[in-house]
Every structure is written in C-alpha cells, then in structure tokens.
Protein backbone atom coordinates (compact mmCIF):
# COMPACT_ATOMS: atom_id res chain seq x y z
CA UNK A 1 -20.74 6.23 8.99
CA UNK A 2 -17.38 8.59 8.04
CA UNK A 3 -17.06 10.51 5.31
CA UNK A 4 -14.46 7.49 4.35
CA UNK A 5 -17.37 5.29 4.28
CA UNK A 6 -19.44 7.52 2.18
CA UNK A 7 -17.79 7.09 -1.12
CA UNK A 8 -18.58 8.31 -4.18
CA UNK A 9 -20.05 6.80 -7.00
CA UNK A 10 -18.06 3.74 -8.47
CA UNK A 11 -16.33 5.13 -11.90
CA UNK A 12 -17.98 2.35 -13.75
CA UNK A 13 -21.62 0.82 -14.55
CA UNK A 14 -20.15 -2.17 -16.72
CA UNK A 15 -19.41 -5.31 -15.40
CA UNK A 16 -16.85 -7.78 -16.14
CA UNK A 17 -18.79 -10.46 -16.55
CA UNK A 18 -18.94 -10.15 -20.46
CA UNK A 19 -15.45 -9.01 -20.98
CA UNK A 20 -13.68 -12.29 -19.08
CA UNK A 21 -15.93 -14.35 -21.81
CA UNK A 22 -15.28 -12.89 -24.59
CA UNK A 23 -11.38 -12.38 -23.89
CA UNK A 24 -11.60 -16.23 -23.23
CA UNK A 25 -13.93 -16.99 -26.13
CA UNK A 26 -11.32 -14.85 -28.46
CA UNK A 27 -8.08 -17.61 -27.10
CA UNK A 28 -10.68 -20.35 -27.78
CA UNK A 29 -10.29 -21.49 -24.24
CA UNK A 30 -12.62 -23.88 -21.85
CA UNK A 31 -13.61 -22.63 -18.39
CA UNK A 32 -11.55 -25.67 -17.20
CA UNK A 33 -8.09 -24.05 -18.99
CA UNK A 34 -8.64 -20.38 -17.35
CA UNK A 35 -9.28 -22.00 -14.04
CA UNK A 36 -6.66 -24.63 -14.17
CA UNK A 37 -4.50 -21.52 -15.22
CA UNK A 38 -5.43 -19.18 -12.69
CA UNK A 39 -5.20 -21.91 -10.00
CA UNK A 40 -9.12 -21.37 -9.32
CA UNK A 41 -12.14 -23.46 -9.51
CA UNK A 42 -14.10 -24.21 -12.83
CA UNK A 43 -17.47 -23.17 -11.06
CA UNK A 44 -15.40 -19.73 -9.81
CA UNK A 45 -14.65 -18.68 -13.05
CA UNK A 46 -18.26 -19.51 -14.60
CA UNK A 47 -20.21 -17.30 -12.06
CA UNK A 48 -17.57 -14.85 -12.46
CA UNK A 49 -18.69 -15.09 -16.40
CA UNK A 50 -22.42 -14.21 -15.16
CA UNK A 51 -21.80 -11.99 -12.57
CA UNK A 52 -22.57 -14.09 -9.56
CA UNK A 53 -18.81 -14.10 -8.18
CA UNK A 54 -16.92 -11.53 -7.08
CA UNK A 55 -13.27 -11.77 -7.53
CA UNK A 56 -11.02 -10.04 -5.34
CA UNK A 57 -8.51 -7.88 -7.48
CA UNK A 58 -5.56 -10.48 -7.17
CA UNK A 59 -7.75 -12.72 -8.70
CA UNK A 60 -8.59 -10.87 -11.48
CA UNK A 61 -5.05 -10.33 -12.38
CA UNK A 62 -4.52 -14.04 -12.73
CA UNK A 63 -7.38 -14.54 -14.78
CA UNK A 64 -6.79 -11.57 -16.97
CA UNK A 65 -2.71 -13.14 -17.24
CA UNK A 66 -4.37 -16.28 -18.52
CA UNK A 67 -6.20 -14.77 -21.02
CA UNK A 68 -2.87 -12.86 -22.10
CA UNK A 69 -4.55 -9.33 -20.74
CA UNK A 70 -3.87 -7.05 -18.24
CA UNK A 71 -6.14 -5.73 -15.37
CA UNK A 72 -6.58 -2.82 -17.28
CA UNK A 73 -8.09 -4.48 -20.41
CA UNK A 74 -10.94 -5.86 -17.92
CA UNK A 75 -10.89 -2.87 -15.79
CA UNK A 76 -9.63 0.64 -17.53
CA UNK A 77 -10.82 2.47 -14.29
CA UNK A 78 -7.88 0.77 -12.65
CA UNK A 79 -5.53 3.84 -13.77
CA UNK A 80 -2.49 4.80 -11.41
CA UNK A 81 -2.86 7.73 -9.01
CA UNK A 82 -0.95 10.75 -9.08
CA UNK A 83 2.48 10.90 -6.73
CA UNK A 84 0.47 13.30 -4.58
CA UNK A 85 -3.17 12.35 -4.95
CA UNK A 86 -6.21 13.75 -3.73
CA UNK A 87 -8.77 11.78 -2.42
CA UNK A 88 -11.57 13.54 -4.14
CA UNK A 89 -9.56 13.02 -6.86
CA UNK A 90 -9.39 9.28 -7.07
CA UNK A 91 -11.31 6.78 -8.69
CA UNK A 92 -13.20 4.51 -7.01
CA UNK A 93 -14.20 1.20 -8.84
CA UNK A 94 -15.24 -2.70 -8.41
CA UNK A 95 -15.92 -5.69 -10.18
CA UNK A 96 -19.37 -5.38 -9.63
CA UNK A 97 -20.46 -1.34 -9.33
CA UNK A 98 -23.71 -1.28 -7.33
CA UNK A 99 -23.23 -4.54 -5.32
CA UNK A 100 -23.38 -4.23 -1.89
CA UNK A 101 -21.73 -7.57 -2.22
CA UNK A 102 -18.77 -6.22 -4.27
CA UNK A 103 -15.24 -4.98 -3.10
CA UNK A 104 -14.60 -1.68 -4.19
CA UNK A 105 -11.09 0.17 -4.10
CA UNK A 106 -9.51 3.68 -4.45
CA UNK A 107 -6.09 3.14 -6.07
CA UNK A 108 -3.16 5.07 -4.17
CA UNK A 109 -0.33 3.96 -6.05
CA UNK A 110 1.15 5.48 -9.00
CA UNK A 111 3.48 3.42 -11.49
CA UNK A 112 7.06 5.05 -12.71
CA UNK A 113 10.68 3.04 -13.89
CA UNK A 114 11.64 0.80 -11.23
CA UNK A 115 8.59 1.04 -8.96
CA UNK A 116 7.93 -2.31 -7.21
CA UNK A 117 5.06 -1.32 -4.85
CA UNK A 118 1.04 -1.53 -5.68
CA UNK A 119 -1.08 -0.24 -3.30
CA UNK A 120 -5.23 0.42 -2.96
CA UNK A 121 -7.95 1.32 0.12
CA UNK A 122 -10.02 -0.97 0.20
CA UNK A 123 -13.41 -0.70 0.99
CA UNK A 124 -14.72 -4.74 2.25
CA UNK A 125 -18.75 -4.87 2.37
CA UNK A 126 -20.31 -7.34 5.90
CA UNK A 127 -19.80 -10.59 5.51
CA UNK A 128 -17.37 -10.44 2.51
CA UNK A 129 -14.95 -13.45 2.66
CA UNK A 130 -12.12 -13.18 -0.39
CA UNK A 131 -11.05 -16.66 -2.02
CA UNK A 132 -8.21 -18.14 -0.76
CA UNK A 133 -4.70 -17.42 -2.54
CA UNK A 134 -0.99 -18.04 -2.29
CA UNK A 135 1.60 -16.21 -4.87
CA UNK A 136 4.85 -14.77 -5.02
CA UNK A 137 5.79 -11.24 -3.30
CA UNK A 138 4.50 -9.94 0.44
CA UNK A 139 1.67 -7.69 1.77
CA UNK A 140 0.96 -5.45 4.03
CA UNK A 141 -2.96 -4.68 5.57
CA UNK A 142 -3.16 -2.28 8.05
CA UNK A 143 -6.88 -1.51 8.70
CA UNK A 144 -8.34 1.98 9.05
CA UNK A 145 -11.52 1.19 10.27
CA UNK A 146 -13.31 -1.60 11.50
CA UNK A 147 -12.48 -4.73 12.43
CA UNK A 148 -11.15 -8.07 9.67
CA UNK A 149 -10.35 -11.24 10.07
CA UNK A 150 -7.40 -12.16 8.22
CA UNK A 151 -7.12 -16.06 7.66
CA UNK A 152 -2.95 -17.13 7.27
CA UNK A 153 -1.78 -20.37 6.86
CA UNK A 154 -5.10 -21.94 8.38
CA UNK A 155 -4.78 -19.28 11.57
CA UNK A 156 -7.45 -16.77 12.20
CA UNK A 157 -6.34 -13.16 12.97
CA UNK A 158 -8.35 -10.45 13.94
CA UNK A 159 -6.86 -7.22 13.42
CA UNK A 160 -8.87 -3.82 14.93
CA UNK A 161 -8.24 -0.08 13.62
CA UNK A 162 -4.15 1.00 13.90
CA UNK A 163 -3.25 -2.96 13.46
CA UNK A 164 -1.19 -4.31 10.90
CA UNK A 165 0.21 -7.47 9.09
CA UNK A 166 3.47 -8.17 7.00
CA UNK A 167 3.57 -11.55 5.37
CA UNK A 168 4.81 -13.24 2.85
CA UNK A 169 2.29 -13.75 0.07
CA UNK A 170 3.38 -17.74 -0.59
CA UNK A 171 1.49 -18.30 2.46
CA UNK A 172 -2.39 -19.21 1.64
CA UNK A 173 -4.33 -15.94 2.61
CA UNK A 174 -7.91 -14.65 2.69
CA UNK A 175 -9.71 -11.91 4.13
CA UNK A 176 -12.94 -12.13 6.03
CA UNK A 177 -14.82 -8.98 7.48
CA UNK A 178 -16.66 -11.06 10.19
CA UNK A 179 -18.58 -7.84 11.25
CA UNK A 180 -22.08 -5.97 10.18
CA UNK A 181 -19.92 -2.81 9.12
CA UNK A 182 -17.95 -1.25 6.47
CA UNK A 183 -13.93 -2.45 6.74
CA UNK A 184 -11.50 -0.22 5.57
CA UNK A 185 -8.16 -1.30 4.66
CA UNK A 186 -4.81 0.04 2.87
CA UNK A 187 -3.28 -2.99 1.67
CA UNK A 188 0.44 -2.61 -0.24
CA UNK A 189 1.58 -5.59 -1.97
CA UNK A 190 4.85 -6.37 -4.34
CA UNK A 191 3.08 -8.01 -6.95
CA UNK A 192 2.03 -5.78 -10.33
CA UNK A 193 -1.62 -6.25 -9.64
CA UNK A 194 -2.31 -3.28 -12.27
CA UNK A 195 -0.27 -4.89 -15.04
CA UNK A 196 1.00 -0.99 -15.43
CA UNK A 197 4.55 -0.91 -13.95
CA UNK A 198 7.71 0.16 -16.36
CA UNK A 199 10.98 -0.88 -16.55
CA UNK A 200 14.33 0.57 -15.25
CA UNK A 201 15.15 2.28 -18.60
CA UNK A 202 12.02 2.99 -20.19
C-alpha cells in the first residue's frame, strides 16, 4: 500500500442518511419527487435515506439541487482547498466515513470569481461500481494508481496508472474499479459539484 493509500481519518463520523430526509421532509416531498428530480431511482434515493447506498458526489449534488441545498448543506467537510494546498493539509471525507464500501475524496480545487473548474482525488474502494449519469459540462480522469474501468456510452474502457480520459459529460458514464485494490483517481470536471463557485464581480 502507498502512503497515498494510507489516508487519514475521514473529517466526518455523521452520515447523510438523516440529513437528505429531513431536507426532503422540510419541502414536504415524496421519495418519488427527489428521484424523479434527480433523474434517479425511487429505491436509490430510499437506501440512500438509511444508509445502504452510496452516492457518488455528482449524485449528491443533484439530490441536494432538488431539495434546494447545496453539497455543502449535506456535506460541510466539502470546503475548497487552498490555491497551493498541502496534502496533509486537506480534508478527506465520504458519504459514508468508515465504509470500506464508501468513496472517499480529498478536494484539490479551490473556488474564486470566474472559476469554472472542480476538481477532487478520489480514492474508489474493490468492487465499487458508481451509478450511471449523463449531465452537462466534460471530465477528465486520469488515474494515479491502479487500474478502473470506465463505462462510456455502453463501451468498456480500462484505463492503467498515467492514462487518461476527456469526454463530454452528456454521454452516460460510470466508473467501475474491476480490481481487489485501492484506485486512485484525479478527476476535473466543469460542473459546480461543490455548489461554492462565485461570480465574475463578486
């Protein structure tokens, strides 16, 4: 294992579980609106509620825009990182701290007037497989280390350490780490996952 792999403890012992219910609860919606919403399944959104999901960080941010959040609200770990950040100096947090199921990620992008990049490490657990998405924008994933399967448009691609992919986000895409180790990957993506960025003039 690297001393990448080795990270330290998640920032947070809460889990979201609680907070997408009562957020939803509070706009007196039905599982059925937030899903229909966030353009995911009833049943996805319901073990989300009780913990037994684990949604990918895009996915939050649709579900937390449905329930007229931001990421933040849901997650307040998700803070931006300094222009010149140190890694012992970043936060590290999931959905679900303490899953070896769970995604976890170390934000590396900061937020300033104008900025139109968001960017994290992310650290994908064996056997992880993120839900299937399509939205506006483009991403980059260039993998660190191990190996990830990257499902576009119905095609499988593997990509190894030093490998990259630019695509356009409308396509439907998914991650998979097919392997029995630790996937590391800096993804950079247009869309304002972090619900954080300010405008031109403020």
């Amino acid at each position: 294992m690297s001393d990448r792999q080795a990270w330290p403890e998640q920032s947070t012992d809460s889990k979201i579980g609680a907070a997408l219910r009562r957020y939803r609860k509070s706009q007196g919606m039905t599982l059925r609106d937030v899903a229909e919403g966030a353009g995911l399944s009833t049943g996805f959104i319901s073990q989300a509620e009780r913990d037994i999901a684990v949604p990918s960080l895009s996915s939050l941010r649709k579900i937390a825009q449905v329930l007229g959040v931001s990421l933040q609200d849901i997650l307040p770990e998700t803070v931006p990182a300094m222009e010149a950040s140190r890694r012992s100096e970043r936060r590290v947090y999931s959905a679900h701290p303490g899953s070896s199921a769970a995604m976890a990620y170390e934000r590396i992008s900061t937020t300033f007037p104008g900025a139109t990049l968001s960017s994290v490490i992310m650290r994908q657990p064996p056997g992880h497989r993120s839900e299937l998405q399509s939205h506006d924008g483009e991403e980059i994933f260039f993998v660190l280390e191990g190996c990830v399967t990257i499902e576009l448009d119905g095609e499988r691609i593997i990509l190894h350490p030093g490998d990259s992919l630019h695509f356009s986000s409308r396509r439907p895409h998914a991650t998979w780490n097919h392997t029995t180790e630790i996937v590391l990957i800096l993804h950079v993506c247009t869309i304002d996952v972090f619900g954080d960025r300010l405008d031109d003039d403020a």
